[in-house]
PDB file of N, CA and C in Angstrom:
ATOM      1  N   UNK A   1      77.530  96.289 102.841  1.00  0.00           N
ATOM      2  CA  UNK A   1      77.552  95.258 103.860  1.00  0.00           C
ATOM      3  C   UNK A   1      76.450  95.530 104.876  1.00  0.00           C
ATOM      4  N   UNK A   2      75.433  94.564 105.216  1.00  0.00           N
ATOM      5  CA  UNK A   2      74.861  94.548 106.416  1.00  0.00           C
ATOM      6  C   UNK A   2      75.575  94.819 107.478  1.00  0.00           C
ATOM      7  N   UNK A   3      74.601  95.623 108.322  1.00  0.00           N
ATOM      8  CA  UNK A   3      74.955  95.630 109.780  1.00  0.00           C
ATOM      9  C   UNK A   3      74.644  94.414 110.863  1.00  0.00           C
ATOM     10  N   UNK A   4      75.644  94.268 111.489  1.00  0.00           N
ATOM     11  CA  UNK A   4      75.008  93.312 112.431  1.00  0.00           C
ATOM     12  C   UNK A   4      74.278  93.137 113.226  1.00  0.00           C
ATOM     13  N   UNK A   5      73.627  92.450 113.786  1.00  0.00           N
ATOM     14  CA  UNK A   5      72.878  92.285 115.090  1.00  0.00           C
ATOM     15  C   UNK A   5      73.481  92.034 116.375  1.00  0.00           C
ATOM     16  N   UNK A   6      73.433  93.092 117.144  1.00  0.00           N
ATOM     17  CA  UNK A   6      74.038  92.818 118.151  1.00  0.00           C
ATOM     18  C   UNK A   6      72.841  91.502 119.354  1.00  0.00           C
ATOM     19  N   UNK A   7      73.945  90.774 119.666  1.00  0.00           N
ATOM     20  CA  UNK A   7      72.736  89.689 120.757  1.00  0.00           C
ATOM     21  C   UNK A   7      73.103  90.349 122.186  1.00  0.00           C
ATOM     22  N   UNK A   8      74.512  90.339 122.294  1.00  0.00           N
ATOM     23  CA  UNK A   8      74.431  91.282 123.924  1.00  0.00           C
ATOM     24  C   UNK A   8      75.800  92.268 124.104  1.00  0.00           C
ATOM     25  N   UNK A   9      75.924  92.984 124.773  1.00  0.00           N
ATOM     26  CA  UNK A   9      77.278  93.602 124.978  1.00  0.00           C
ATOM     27  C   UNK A   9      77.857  93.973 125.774  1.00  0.00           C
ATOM     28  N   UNK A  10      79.224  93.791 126.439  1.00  0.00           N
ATOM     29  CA  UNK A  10      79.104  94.079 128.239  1.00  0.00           C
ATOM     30  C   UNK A  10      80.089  95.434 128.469  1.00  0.00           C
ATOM     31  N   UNK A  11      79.907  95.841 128.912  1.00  0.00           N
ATOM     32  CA  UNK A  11      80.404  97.480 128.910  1.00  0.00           C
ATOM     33  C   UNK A  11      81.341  97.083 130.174  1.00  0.00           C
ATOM     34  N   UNK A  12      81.672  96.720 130.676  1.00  0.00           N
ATOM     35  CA  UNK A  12      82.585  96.184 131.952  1.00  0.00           C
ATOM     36  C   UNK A  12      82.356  94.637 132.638  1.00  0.00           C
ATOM     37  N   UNK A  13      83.889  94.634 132.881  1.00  0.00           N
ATOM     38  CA  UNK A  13      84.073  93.527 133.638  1.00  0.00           C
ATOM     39  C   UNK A  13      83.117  93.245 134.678  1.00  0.00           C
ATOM     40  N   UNK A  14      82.535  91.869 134.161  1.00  0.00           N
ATOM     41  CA  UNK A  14      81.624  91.284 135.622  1.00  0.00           C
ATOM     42  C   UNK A  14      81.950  90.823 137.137  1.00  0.00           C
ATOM     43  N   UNK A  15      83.032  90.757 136.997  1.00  0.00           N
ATOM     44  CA  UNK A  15      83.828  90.717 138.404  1.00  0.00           C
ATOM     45  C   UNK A  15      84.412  91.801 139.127  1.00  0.00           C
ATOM     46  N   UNK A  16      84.981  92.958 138.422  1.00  0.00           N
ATOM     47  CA  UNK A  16      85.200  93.763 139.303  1.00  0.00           C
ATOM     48  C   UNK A  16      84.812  95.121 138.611  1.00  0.00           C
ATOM     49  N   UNK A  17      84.218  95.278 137.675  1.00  0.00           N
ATOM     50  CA  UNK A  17      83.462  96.644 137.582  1.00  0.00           C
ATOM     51  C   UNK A  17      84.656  97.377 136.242  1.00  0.00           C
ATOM     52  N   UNK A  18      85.530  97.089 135.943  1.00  0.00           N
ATOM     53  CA  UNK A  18      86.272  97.864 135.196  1.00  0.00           C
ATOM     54  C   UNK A  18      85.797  98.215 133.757  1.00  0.00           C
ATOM     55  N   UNK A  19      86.003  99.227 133.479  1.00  0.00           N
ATOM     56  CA  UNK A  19      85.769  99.248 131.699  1.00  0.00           C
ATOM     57  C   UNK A  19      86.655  98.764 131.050  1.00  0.00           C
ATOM     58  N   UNK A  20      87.999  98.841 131.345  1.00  0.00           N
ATOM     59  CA  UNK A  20      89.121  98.880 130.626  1.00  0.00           C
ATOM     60  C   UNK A  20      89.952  97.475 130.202  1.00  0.00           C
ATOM     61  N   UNK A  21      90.163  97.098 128.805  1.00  0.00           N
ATOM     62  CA  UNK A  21      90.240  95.608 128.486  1.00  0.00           C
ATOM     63  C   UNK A  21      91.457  95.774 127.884  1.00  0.00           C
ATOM     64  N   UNK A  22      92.271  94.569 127.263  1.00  0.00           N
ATOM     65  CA  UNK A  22      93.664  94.827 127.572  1.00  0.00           C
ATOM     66  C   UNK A  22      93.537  95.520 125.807  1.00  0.00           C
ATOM     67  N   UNK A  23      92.397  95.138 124.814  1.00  0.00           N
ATOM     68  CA  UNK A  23      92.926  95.565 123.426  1.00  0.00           C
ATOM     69  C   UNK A  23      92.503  96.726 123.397  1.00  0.00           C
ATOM     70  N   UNK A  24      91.600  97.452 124.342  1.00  0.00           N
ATOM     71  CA  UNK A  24      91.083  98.907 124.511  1.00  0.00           C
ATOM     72  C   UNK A  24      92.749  99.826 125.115  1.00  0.00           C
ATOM     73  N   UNK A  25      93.432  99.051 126.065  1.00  0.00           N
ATOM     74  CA  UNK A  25      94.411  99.558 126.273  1.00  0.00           C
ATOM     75  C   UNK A  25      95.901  99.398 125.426  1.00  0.00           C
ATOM     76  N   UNK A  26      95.883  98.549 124.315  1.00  0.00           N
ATOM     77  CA  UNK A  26      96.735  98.340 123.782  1.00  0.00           C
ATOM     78  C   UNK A  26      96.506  99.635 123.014  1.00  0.00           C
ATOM     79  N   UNK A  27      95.538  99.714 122.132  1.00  0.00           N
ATOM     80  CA  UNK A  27      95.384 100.817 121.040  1.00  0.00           C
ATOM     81  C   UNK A  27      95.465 102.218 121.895  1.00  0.00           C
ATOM     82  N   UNK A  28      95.440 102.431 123.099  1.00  0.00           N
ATOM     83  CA  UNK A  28      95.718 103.630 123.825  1.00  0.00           C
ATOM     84  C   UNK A  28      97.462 103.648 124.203  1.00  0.00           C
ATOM     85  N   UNK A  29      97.658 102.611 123.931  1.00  0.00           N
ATOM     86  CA  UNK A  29      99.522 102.094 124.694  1.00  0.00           C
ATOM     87  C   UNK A  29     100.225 102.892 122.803  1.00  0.00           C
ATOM     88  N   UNK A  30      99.538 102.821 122.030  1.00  0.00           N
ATOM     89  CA  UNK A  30     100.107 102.637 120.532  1.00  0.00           C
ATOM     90  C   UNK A  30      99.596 104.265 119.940  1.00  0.00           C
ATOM     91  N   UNK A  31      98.811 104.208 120.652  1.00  0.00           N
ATOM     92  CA  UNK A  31      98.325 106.140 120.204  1.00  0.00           C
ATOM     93  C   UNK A  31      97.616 105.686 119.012  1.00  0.00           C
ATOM     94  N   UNK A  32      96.751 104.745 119.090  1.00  0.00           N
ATOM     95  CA  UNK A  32      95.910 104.611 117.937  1.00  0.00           C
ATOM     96  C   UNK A  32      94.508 104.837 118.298  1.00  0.00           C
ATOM     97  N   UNK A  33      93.748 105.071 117.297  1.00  0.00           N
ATOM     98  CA  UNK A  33      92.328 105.023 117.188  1.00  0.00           C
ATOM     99  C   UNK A  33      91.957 103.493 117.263  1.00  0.00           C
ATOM    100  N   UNK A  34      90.543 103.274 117.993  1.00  0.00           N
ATOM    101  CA  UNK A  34      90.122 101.830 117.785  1.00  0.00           C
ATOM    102  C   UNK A  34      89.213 102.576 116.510  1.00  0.00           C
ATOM    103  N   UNK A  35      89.353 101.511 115.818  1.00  0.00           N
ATOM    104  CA  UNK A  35      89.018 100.982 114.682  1.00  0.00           C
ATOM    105  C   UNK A  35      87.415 101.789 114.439  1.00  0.00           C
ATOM    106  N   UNK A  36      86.762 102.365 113.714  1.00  0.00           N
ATOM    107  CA  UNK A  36      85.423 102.381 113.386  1.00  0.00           C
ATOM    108  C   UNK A  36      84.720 101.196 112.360  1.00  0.00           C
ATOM    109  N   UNK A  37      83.730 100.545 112.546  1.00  0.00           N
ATOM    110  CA  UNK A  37      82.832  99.975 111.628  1.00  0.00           C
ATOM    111  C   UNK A  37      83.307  98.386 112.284  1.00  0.00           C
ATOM    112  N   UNK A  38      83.752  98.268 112.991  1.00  0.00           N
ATOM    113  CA  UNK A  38      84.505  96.820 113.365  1.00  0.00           C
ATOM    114  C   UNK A  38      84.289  96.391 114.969  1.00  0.00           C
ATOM    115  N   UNK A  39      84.513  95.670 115.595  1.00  0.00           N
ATOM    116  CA  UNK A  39      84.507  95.654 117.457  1.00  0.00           C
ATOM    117  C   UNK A  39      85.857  94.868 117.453  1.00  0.00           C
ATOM    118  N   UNK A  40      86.550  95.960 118.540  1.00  0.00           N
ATOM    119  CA  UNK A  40      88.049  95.724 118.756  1.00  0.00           C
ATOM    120  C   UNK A  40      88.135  94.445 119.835  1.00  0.00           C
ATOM    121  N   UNK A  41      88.394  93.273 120.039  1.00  0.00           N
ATOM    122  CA  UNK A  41      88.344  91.977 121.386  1.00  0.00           C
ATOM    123  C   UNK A  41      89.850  91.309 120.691  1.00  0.00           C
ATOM    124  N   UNK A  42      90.569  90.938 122.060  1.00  0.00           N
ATOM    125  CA  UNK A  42      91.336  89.918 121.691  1.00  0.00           C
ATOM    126  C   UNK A  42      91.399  88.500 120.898  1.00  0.00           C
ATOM    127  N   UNK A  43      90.090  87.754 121.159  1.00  0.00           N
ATOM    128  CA  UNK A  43      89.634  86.554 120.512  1.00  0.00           C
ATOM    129  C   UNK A  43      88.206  87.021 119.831  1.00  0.00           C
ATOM    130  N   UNK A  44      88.352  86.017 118.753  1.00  0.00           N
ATOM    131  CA  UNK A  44      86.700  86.434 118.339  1.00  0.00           C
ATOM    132  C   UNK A  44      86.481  84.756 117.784  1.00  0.00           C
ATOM    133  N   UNK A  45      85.566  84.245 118.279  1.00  0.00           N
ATOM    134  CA  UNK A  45      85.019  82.664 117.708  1.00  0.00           C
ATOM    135  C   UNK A  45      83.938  82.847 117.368  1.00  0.00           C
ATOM    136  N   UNK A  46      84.352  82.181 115.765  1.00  0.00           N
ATOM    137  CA  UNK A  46      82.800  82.299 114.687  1.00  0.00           C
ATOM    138  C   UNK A  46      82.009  81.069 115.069  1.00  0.00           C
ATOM    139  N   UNK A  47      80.849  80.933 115.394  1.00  0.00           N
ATOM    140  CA  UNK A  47      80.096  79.772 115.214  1.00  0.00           C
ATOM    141  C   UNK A  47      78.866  79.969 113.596  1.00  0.00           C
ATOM    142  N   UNK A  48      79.016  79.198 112.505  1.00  0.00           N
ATOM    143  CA  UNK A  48      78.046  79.210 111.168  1.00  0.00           C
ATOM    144  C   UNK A  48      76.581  78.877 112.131  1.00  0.00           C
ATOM    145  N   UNK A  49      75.656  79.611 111.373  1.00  0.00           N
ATOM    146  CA  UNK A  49      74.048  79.215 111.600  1.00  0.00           C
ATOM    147  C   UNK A  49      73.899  78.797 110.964  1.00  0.00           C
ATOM    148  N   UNK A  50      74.344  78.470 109.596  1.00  0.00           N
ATOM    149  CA  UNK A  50      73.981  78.177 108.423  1.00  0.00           C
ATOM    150  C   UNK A  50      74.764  77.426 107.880  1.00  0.00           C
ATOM    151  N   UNK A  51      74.215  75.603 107.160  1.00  0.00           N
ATOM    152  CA  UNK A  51      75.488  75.177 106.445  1.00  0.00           C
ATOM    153  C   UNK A  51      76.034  75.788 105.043  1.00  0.00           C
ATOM    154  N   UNK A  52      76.998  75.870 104.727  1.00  0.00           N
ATOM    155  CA  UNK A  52      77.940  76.516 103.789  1.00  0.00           C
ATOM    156  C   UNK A  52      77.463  75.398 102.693  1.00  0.00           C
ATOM    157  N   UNK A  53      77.349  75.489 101.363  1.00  0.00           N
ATOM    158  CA  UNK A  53      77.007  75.091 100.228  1.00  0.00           C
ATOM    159  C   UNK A  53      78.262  75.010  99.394  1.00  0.00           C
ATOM    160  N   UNK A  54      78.657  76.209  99.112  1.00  0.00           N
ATOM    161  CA  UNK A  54      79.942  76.659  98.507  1.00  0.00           C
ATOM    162  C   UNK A  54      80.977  77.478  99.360  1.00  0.00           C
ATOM    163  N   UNK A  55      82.179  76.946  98.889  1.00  0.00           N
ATOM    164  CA  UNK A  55      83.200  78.099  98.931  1.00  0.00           C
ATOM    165  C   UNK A  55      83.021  79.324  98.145  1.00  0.00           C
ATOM    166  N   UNK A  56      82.867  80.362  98.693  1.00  0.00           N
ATOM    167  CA  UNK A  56      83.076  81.584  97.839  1.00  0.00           C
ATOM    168  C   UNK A  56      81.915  82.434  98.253  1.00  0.00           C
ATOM    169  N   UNK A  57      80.537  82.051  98.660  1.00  0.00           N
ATOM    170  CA  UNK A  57      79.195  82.432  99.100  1.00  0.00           C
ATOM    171  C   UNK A  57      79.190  83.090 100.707  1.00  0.00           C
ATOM    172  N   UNK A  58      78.391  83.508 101.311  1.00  0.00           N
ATOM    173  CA  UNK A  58      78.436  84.289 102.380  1.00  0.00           C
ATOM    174  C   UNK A  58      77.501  83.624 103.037  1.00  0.00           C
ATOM    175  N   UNK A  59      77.400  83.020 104.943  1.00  0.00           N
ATOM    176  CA  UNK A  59      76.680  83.014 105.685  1.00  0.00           C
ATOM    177  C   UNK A  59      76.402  83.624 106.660  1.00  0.00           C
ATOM    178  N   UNK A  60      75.281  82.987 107.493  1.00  0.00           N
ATOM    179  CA  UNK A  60      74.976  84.029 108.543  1.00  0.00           C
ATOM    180  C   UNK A  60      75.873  83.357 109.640  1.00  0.00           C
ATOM    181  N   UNK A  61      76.787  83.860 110.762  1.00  0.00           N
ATOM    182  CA  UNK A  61      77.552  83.649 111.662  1.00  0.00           C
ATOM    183  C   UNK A  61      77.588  84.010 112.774  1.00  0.00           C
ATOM    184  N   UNK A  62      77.859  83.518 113.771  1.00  0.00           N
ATOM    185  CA  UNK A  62      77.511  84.156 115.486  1.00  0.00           C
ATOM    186  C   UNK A  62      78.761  84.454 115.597  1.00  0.00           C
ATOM    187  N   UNK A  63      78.961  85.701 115.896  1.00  0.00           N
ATOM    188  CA  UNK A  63      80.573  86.221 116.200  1.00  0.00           C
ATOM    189  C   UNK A  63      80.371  86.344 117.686  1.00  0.00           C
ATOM    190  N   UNK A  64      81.312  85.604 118.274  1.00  0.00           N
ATOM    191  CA  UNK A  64      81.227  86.209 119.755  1.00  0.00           C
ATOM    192  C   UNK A  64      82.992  86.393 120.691  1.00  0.00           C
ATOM    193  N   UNK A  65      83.383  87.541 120.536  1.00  0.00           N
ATOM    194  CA  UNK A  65      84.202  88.594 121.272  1.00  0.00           C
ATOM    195  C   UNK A  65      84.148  88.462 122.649  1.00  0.00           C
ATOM    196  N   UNK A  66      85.864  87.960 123.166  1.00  0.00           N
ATOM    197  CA  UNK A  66      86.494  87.946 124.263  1.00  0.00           C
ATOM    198  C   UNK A  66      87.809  88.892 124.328  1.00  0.00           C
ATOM    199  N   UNK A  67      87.649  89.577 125.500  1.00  0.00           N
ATOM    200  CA  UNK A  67      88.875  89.990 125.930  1.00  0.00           C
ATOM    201  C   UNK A  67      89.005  90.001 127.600  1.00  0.00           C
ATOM    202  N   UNK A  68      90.018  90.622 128.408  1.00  0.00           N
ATOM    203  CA  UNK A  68      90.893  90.557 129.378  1.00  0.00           C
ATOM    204  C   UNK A  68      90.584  91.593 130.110  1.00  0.00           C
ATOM    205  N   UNK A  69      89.799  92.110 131.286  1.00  0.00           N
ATOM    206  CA  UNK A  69      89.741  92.882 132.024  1.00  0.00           C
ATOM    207  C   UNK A  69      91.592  93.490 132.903  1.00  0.00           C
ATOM    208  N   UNK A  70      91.541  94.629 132.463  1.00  0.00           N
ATOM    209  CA  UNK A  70      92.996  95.128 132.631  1.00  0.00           C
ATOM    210  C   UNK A  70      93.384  95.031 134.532  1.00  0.00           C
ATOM    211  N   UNK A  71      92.242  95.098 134.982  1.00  0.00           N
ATOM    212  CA  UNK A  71      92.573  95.640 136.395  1.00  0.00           C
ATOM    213  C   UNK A  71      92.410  94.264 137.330  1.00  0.00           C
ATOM    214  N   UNK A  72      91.635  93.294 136.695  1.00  0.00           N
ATOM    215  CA  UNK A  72      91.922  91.851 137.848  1.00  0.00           C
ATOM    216  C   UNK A  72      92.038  90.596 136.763  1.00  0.00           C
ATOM    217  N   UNK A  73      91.984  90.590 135.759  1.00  0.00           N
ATOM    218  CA  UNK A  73      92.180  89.552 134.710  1.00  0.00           C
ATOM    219  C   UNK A  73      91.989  89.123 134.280  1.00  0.00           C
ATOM    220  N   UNK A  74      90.433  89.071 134.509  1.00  0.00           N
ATOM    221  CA  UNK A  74      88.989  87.639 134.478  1.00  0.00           C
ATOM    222  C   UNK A  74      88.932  87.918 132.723  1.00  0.00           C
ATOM    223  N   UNK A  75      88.682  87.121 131.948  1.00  0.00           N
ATOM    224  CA  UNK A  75      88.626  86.881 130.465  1.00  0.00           C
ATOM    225  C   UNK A  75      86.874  86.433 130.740  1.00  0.00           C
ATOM    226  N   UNK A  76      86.351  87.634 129.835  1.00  0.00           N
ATOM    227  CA  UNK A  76      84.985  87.531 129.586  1.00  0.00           C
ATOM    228  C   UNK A  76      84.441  87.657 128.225  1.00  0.00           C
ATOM    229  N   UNK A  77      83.110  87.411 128.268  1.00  0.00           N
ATOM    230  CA  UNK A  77      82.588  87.896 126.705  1.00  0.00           C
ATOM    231  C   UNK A  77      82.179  89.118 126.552  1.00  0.00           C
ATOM    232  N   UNK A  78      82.836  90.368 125.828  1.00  0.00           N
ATOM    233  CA  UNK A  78      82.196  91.532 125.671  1.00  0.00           C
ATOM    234  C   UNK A  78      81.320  91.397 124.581  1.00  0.00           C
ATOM    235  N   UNK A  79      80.757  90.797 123.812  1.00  0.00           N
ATOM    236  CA  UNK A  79      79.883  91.172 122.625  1.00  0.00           C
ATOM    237  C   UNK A  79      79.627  89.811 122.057  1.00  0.00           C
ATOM    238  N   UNK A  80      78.255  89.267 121.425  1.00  0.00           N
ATOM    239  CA  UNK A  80      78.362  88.776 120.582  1.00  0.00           C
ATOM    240  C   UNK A  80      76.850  89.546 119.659  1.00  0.00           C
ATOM    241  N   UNK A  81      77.677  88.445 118.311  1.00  0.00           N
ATOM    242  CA  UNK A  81      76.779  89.429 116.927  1.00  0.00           C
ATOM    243  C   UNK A  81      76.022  88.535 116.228  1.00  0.00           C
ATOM    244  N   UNK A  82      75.520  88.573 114.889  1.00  0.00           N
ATOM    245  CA  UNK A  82      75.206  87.861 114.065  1.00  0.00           C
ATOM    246  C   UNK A  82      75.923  88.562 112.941  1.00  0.00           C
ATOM    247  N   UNK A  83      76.343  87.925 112.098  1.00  0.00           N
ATOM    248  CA  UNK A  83      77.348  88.911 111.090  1.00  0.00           C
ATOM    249  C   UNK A  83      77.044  87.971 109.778  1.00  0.00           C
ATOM    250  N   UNK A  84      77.621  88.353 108.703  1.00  0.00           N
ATOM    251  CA  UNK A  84      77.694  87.685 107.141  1.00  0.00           C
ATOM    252  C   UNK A  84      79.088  87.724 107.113  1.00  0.00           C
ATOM    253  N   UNK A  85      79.430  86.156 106.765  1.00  0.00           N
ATOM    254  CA  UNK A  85      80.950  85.973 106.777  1.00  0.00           C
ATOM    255  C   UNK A  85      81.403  84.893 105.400  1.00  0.00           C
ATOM    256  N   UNK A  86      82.194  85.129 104.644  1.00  0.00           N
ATOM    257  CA  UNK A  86      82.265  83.985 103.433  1.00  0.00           C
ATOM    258  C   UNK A  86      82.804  83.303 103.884  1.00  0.00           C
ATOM    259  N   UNK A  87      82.306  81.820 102.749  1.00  0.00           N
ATOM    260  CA  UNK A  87      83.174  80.919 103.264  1.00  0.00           C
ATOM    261  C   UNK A  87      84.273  80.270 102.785  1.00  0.00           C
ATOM    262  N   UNK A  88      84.948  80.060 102.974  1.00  0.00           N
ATOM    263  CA  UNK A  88      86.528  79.667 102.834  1.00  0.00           C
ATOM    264  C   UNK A  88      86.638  78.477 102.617  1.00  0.00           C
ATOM    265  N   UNK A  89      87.271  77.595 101.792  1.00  0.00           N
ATOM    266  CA  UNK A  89      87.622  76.527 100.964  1.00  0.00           C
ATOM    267  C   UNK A  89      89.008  75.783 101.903  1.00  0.00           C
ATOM    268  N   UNK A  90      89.118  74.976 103.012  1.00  0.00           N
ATOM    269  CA  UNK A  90      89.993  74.627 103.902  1.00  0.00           C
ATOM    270  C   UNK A  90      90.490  73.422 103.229  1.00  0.00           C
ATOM    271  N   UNK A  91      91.951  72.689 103.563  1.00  0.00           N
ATOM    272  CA  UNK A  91      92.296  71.311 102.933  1.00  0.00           C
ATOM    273  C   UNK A  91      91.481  70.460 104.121  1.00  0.00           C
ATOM    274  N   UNK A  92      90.975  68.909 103.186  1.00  0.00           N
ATOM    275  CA  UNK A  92      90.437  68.344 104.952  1.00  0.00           C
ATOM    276  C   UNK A  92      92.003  68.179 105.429  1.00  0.00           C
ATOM    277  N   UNK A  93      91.321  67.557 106.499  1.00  0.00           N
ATOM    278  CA  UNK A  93      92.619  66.513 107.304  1.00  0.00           C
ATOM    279  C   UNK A  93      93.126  65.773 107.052  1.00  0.00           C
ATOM    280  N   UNK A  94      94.233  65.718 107.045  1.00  0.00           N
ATOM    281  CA  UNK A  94      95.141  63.981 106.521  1.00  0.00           C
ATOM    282  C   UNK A  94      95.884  64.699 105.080  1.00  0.00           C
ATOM    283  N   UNK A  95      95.206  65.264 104.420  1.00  0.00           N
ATOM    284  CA  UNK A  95      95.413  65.970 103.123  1.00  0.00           C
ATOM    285  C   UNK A  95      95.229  64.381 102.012  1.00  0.00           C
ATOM    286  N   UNK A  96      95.780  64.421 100.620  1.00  0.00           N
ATOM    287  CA  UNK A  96      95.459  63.242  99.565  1.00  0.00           C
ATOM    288  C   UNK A  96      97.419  62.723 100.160  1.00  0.00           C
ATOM    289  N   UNK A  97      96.975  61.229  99.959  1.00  0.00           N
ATOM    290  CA  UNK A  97      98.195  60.657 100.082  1.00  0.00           C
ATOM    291  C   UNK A  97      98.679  59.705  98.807  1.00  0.00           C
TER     292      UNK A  97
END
């Protein structure tokens, strides 16, 4: 697997200076390791760069990672990427009637 490209990354809350985010503190609440090879955020929204052709094939994707500053609340963007993500075969809407 490619590595991603990181576009930016915020090491603390822009409002009040904290490092500490609520999924950085969950996995410390659980006695777990965060994850290696992955970026731990509460939300993550894919935007495609690329239109999808097929189901089953891989594009290029803007991943961009939100979570929750633990100490005043403000929901920011810690990270976004460029990543390779497949694509998935969805029903449309309405479904066949």
């Amino acid at each position: 697997m490619e590595p991603s490209k990181v576009i930016y990354q915020i090491e603390k809350c822009p409002k009040c200076g904290c490092k500490e985010t609520v999924t950085r503190e969950a996995y410390k609440m659980a006695e777990m390791e965060v994850p290696t090879g992955g970026y731990p955020s509460l939300e993550k929204i894919f935007v495609p760069l690329e239109e999808p052709r097929l189901a089953g094939v891989t594009v290029r994707v803007m991943v961009n990672h939100y979570d929750v500053c633990v100490k005043c609340g403000t929901r920011y963007g810690t990270r976004g990427e460029i990543v390779k993500a497949p694509v998935q075969a969805q029903p449309m809407p309405g479904g066949r009637k």
